[in-house]
Protein backbone atom coordinates (compact mmCIF):
# COMPACT_ATOMS: atom_id res chain seq x y z
CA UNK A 1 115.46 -42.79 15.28
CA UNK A 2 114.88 -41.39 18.41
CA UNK A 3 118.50 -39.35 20.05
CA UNK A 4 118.65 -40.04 24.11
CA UNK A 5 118.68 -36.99 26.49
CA UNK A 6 119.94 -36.76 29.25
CA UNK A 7 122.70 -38.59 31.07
CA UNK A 8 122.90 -42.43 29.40
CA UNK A 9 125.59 -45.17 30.87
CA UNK A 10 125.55 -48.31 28.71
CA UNK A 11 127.34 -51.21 30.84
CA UNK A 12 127.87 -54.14 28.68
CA UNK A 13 130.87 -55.86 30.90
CA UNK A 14 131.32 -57.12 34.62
CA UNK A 15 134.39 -55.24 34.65
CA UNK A 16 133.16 -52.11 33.42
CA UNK A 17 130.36 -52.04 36.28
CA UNK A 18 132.97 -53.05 38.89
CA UNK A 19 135.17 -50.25 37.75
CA UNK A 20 132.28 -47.57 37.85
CA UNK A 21 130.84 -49.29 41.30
CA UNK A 22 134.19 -49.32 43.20
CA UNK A 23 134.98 -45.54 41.51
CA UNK A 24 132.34 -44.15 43.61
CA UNK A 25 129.02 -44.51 41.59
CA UNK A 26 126.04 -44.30 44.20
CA UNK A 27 123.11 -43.58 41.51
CA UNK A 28 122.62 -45.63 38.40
CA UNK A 29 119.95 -43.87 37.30
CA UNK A 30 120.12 -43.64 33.44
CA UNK A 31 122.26 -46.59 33.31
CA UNK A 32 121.38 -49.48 30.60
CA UNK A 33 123.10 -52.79 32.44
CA UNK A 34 122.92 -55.43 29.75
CA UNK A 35 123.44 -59.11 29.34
CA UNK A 36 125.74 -59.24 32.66
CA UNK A 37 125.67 -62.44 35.22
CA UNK A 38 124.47 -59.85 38.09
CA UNK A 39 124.21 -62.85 40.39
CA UNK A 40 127.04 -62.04 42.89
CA UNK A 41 126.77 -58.53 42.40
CA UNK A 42 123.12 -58.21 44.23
CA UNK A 43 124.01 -56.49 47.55
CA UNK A 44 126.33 -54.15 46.11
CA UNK A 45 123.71 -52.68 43.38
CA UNK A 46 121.77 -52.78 46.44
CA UNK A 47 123.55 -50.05 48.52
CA UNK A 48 123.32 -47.27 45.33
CA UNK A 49 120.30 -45.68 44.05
CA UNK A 50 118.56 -47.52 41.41
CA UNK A 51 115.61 -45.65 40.63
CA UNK A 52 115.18 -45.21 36.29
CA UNK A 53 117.88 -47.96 36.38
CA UNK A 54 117.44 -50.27 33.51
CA UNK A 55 118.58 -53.86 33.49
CA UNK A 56 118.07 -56.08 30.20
CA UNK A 57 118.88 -59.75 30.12
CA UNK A 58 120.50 -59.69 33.18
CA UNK A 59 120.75 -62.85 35.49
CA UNK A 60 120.21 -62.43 39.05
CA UNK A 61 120.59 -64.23 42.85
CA UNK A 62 116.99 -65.81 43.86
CA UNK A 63 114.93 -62.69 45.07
CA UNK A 64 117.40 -60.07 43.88
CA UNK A 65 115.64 -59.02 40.52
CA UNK A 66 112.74 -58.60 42.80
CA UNK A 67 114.68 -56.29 45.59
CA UNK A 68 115.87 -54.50 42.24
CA UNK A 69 112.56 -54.12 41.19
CA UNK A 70 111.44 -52.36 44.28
CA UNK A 71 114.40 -50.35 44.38
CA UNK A 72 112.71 -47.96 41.56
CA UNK A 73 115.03 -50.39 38.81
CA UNK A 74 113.26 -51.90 35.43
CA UNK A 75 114.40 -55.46 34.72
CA UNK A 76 113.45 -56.91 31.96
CA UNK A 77 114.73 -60.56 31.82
CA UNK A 78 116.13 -62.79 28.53
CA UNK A 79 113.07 -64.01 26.37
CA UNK A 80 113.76 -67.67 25.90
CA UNK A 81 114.38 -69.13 22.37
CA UNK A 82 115.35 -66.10 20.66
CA UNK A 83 118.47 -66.69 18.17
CA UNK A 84 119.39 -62.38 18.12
CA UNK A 85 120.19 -60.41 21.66
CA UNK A 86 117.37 -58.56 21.82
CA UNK A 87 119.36 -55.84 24.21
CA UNK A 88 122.23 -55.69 21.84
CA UNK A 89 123.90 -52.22 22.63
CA UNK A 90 125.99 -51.98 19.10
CA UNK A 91 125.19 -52.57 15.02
CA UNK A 92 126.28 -55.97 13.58
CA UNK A 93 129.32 -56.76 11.60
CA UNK A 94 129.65 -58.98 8.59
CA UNK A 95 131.28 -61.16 11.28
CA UNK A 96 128.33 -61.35 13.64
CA UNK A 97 125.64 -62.73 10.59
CA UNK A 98 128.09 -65.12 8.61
CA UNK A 99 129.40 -66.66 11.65
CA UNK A 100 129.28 -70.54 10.33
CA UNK A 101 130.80 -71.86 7.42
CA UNK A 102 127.41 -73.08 5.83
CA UNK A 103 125.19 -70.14 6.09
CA UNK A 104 121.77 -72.21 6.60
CA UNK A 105 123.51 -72.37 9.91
CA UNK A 106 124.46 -68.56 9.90
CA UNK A 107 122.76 -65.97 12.40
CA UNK A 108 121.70 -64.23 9.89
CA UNK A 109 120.03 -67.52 8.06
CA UNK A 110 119.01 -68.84 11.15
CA UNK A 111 116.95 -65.62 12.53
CA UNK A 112 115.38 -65.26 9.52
CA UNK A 113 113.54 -68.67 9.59
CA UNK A 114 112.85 -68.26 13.50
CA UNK A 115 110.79 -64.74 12.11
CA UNK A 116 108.82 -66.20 9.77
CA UNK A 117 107.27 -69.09 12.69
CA UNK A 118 107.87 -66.65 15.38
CA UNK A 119 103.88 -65.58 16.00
CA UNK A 120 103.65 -65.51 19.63
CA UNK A 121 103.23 -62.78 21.39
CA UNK A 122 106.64 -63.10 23.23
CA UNK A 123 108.29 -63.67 19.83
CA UNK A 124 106.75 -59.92 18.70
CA UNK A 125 108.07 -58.46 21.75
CA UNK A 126 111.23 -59.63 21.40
CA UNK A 127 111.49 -58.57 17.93
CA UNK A 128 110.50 -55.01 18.78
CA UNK A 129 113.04 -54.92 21.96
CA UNK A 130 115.94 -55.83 19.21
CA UNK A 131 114.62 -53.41 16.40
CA UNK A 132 114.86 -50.35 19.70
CA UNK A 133 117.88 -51.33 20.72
CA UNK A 134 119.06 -51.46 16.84
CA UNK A 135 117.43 -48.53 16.66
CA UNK A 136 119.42 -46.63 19.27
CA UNK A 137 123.07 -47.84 18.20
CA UNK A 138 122.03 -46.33 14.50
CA UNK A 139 121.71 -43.39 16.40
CA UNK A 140 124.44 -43.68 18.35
CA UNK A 141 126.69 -44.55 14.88
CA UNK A 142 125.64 -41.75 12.72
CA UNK A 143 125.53 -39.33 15.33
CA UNK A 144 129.08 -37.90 14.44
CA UNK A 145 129.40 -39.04 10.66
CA UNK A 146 128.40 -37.54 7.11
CA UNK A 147 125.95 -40.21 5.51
CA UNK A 148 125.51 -39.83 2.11
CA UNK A 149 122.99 -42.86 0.44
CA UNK A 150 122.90 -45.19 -2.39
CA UNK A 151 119.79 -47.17 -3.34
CA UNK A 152 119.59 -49.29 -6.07
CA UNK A 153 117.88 -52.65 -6.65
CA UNK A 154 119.14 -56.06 -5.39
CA UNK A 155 118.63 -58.30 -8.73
CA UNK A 156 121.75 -56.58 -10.13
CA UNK A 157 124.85 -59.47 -10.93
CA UNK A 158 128.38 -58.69 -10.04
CA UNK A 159 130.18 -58.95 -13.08
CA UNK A 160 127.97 -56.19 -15.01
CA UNK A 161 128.65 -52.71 -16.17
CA UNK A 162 125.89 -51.52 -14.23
CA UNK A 163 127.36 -53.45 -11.06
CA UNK A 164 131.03 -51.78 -11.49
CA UNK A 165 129.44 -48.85 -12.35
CA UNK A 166 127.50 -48.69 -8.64
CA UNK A 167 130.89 -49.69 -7.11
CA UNK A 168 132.49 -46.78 -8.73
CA UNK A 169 129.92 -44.73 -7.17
CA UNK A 170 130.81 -45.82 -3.72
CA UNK A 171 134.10 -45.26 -4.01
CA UNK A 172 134.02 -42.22 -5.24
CA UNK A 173 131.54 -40.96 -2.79
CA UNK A 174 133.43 -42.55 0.20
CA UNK A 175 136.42 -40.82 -0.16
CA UNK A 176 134.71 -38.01 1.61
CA UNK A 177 131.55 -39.29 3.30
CA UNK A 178 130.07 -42.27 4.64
CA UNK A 179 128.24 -44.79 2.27
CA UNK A 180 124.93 -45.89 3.31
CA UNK A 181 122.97 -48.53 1.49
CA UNK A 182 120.04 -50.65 1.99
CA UNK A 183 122.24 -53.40 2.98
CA UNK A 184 121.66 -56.23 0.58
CA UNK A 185 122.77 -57.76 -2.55
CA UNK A 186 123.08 -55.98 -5.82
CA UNK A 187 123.53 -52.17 -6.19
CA UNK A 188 123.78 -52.21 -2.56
CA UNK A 189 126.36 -54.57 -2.41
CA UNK A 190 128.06 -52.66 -5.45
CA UNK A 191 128.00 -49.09 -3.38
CA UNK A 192 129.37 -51.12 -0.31
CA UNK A 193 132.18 -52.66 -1.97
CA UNK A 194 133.32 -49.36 -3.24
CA UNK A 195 133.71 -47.25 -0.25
CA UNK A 196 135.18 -49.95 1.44
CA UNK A 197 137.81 -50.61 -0.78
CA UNK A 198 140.60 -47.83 -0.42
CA UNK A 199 142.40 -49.44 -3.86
CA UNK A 200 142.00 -52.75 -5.93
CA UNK A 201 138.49 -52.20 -7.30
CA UNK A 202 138.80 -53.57 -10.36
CA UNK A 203 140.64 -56.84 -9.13
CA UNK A 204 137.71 -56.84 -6.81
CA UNK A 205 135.01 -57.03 -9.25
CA UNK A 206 136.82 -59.59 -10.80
CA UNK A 207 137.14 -61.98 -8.19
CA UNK A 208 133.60 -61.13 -7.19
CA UNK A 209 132.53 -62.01 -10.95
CA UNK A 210 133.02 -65.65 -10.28
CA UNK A 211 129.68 -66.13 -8.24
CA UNK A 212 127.42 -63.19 -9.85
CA UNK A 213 124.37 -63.69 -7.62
CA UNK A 214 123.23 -65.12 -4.22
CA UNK A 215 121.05 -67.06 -6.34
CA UNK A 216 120.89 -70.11 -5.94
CA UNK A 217 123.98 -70.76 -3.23
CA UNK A 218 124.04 -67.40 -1.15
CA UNK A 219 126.91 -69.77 0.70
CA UNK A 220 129.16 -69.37 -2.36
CA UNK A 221 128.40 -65.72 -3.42
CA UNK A 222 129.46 -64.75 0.25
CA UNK A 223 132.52 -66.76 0.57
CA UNK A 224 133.99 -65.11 -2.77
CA UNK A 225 132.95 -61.19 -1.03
CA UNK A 226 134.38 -62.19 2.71
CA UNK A 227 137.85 -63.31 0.72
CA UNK A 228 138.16 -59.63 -0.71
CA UNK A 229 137.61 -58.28 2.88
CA UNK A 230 140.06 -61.00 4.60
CA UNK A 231 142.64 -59.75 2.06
CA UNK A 232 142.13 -56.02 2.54
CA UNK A 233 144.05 -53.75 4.75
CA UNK A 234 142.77 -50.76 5.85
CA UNK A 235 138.96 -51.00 4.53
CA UNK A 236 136.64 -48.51 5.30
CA UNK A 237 133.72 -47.99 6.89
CA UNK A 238 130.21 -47.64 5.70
CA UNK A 239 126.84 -48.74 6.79
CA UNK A 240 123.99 -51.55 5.84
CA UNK A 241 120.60 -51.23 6.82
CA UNK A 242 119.07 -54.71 5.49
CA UNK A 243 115.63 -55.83 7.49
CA UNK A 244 115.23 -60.15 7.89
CA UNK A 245 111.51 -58.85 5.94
CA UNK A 246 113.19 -59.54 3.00
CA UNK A 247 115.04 -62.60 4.08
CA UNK A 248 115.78 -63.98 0.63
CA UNK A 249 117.76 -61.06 0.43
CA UNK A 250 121.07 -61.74 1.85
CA UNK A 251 123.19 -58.65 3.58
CA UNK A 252 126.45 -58.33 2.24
CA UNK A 253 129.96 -58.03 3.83
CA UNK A 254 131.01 -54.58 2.79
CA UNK A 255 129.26 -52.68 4.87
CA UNK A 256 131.58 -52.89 8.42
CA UNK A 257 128.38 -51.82 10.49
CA UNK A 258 125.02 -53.34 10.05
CA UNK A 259 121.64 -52.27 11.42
CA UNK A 260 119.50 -55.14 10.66
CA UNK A 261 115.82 -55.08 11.72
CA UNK A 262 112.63 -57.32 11.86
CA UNK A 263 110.48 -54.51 10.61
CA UNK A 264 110.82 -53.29 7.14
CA UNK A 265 108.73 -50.41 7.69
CA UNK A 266 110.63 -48.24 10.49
CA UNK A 267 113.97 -49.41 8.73
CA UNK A 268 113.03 -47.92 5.18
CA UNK A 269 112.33 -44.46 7.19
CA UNK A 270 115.76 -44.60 9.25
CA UNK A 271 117.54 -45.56 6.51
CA UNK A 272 116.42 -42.53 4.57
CA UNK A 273 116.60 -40.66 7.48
CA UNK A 274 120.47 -41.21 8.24
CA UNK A 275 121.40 -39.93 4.73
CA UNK A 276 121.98 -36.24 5.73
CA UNK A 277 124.45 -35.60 2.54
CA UNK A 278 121.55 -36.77 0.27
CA UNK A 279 121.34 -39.72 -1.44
CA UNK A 280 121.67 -41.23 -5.03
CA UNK A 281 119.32 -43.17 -6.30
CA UNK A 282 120.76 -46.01 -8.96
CA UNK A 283 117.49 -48.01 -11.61
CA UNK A 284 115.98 -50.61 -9.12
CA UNK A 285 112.35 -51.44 -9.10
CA UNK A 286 109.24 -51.33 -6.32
CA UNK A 287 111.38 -50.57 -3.13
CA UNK A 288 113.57 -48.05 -4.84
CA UNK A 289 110.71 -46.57 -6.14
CA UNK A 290 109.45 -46.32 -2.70
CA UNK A 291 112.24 -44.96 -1.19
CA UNK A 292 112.47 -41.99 -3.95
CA UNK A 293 109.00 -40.82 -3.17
CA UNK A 294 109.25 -41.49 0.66
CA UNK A 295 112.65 -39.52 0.48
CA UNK A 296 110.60 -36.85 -1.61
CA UNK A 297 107.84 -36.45 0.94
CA UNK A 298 110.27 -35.57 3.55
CA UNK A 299 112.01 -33.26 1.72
CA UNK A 300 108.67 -31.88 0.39
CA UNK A 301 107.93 -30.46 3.64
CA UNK A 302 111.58 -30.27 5.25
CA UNK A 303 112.58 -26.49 5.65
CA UNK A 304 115.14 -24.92 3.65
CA UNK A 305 118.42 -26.38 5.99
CA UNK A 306 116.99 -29.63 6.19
CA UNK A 307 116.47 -30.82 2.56
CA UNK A 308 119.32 -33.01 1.56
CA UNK A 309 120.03 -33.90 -2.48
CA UNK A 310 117.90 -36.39 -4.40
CA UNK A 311 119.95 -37.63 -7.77
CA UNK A 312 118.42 -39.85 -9.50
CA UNK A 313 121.21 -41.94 -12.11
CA UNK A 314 120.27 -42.81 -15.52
CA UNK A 315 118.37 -40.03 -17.49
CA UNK A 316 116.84 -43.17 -19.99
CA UNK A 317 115.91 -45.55 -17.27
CA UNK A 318 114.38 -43.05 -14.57
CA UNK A 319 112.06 -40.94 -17.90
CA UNK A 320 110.82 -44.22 -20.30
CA UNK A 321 111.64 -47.18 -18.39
CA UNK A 322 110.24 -46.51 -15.42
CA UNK A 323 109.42 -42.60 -15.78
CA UNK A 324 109.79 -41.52 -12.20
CA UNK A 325 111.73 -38.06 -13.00
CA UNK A 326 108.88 -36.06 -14.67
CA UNK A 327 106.47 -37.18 -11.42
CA UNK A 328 109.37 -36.19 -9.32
CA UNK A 329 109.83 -32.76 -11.08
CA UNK A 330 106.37 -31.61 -11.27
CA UNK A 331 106.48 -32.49 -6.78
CA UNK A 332 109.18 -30.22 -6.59
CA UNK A 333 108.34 -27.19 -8.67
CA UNK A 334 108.06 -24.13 -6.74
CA UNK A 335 108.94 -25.89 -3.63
CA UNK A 336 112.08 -25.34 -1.20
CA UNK A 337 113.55 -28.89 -2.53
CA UNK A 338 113.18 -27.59 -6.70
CA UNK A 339 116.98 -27.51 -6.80
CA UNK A 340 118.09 -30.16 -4.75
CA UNK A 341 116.71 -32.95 -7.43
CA UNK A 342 118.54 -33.64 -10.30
CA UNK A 343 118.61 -36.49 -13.16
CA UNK A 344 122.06 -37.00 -14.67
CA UNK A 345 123.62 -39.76 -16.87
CA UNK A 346 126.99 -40.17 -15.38
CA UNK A 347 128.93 -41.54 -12.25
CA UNK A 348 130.65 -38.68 -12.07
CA UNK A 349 128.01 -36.30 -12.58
CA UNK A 350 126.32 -37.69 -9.40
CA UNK A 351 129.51 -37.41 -7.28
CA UNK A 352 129.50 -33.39 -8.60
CA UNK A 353 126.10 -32.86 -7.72
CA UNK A 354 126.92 -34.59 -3.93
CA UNK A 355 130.43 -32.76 -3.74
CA UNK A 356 128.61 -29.33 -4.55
CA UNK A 357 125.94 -29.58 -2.41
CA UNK A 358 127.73 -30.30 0.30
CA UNK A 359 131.06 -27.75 -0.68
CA UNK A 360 127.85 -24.48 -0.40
CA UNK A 361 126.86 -26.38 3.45
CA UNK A 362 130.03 -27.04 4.52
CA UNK A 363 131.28 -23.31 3.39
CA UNK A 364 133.96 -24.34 0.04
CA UNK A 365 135.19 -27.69 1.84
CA UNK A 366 134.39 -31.27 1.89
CA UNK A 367 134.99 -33.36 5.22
CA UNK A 368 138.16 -35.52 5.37
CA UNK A 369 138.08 -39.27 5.60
């Protein structure tokens, strides 16, 4: 995730350009213009500097991207056939990726076949100009926020102990700090649904209990989720980061902002790398197991204020099932992260272990919500 220096303008409306234009603006150097109709506004860009200008998607007058151009400007023009903006400027919502009632004709469902036939080299570019700009609006969304993650694996059914448990986990750890998740079904979901919920978990996990799994109608399993969040007032926020890569794996509604990429590879690295207030780390399988050892390589060699809380949940699962923890343990002896991983057994022993780790940073006080 790579933080802009430097003075950056992102102009996503006509009449936010004509209100910076008529209030005086003669350079629009550092400014991102995006997605506008630009074609009556040609002579006027004209008469300002426009040198490190940057204009994605933008239509122009015949000739005028070209006078641009050699005004010192970058324009970089729509690639055709693309369902996703590749210059989007913000994070989805739920909104954005269910936005038809059958969701093989969803964005989200939609995109996802496109990227799987998309092998031109056009079609690459365009999916590396979206995962940038995704990229940069992460950046832009965590910037100010305390990110504490969940991980956990996506096969998990609503309607399970394990599944209520997760959403207890979420809610407890959103009352002070922002839930981040991998953004798909599951223990994801599970985490998502609790911080979002300010009250009414359990009637929640009820109604949710009627379609268990995206499998096999993820149409169904979503309607059930996006009727809890049409009937809740005051939800709060937290964050998805799914990746189309794993396309069978639909994102769910909880999370209010969603950074969804093409690449799975770049995403599993921001996603660990948002989650400044550590993370907790539910049973899951091959990706969760990934992201435990790619979050303990970077705390492996992060210096003694960087290292952020591993907590691994479920002392039977994480030592015979799948025996991560004494791997994990061995890593960190003698090392600056020793006492920042812990195993524990509980919901609430994992919310301690956050809520004390943060209470020594933050000086004997946890951050409001």
């Amino acid at each position: 995730m790579k933080h802009s220096h430097g003075r950056v303008v992102d102009v996503t409306t006509l009449a936010d350009l004509d209100r910076r234009l008529a209030g005086g603006a003669q350079s629009l150097t550092g400014w991102r213009v995006v997605g506008l109709d630009l074609t009556e506004r040609g002579p006027a860009l004209l008469e300002r500097s426009l040198g490190q200008a940057l204009f994605l998607g933008c239509e122009f007058a015949d000739g005028y991207d070209d006078d641009v151009r050699r005004a010192g400007a970058i324009v970089l023009p729509d690639i055709p056939g693309i369902p996703v903006d590749t210059y989007r400027a913000t994070l989805y919502s739920p909104g954005d990726l269910y936005d038809a009632p059958r969701y093989d004709d969803t964005l989200d469902a939609r995109t996802y076949a496109w990227s799987r036939h998309g092998t031109s080299p056009e079609d690459a570019l365009a999916m590396a100009l979206h995962d940038h700009h995704v990229d940069a609006a992460l950046a832009a969304w965590v910037a100010d926020r305390d990110v504490v993650g969940v991980m956990g694996g996506h096969a998990l059914e609503r309607g399970s102990t394990a599944y209520a448990a997760a959403a207890r986990l979420g809610h407890a750890l959103g009352d002070h700090l922002t839930v981040a998740t991998g953004g798909g079904p599951g223990a994801m979901e599970a985490a998502n649904l609790g911080a979002f919920l300010p009250d009414g978990l359990d009637g929640a996990l009820a109604r949710l209990a009627t379609a268990p799994s995206f499998q096999p109608d993820v149409g169904a399993w979503a309607r059930v989720a996006l009727d809890v969040v049409g009937d809740t007032t005051d939800g709060r926020e937290s964050l998805g980061i799914p990746t189309w890569h794993y396309g069978h794996e639909p994102p769910n509604v909880f999370a209010t902002s969603i950074a969804k990429f093409f690449a799975n590879a770049p995403r599993e690295a921001l996603l660990l790398e948002v989650c400044t207030a550590g993370i907790v780390f539910l049973p899951g399988a091959g990706g969760t197991v990934q992201e435990i050892f790619q979050d303990a390589c970077e705390n492996y060699y992060a210096g003694r204020t960087a290292v952020a809380p591993m907590v691994l949940l479920g002392r039977r699962y994480w030592t015979e099932e799948l025996p991560v923890w004494p791997l994990l343990k061995a890593l960190a002896a003698g090392r600056v992260m020793e006492p920042h991983v812990h195993l524990v057994d509980s919901v609430d022993e994992a919310v301690e272990v956050v809520r004390r780790t943060l209470s020594r940073r933050d000086g004997g006080s946890l951050p409001a919500r």
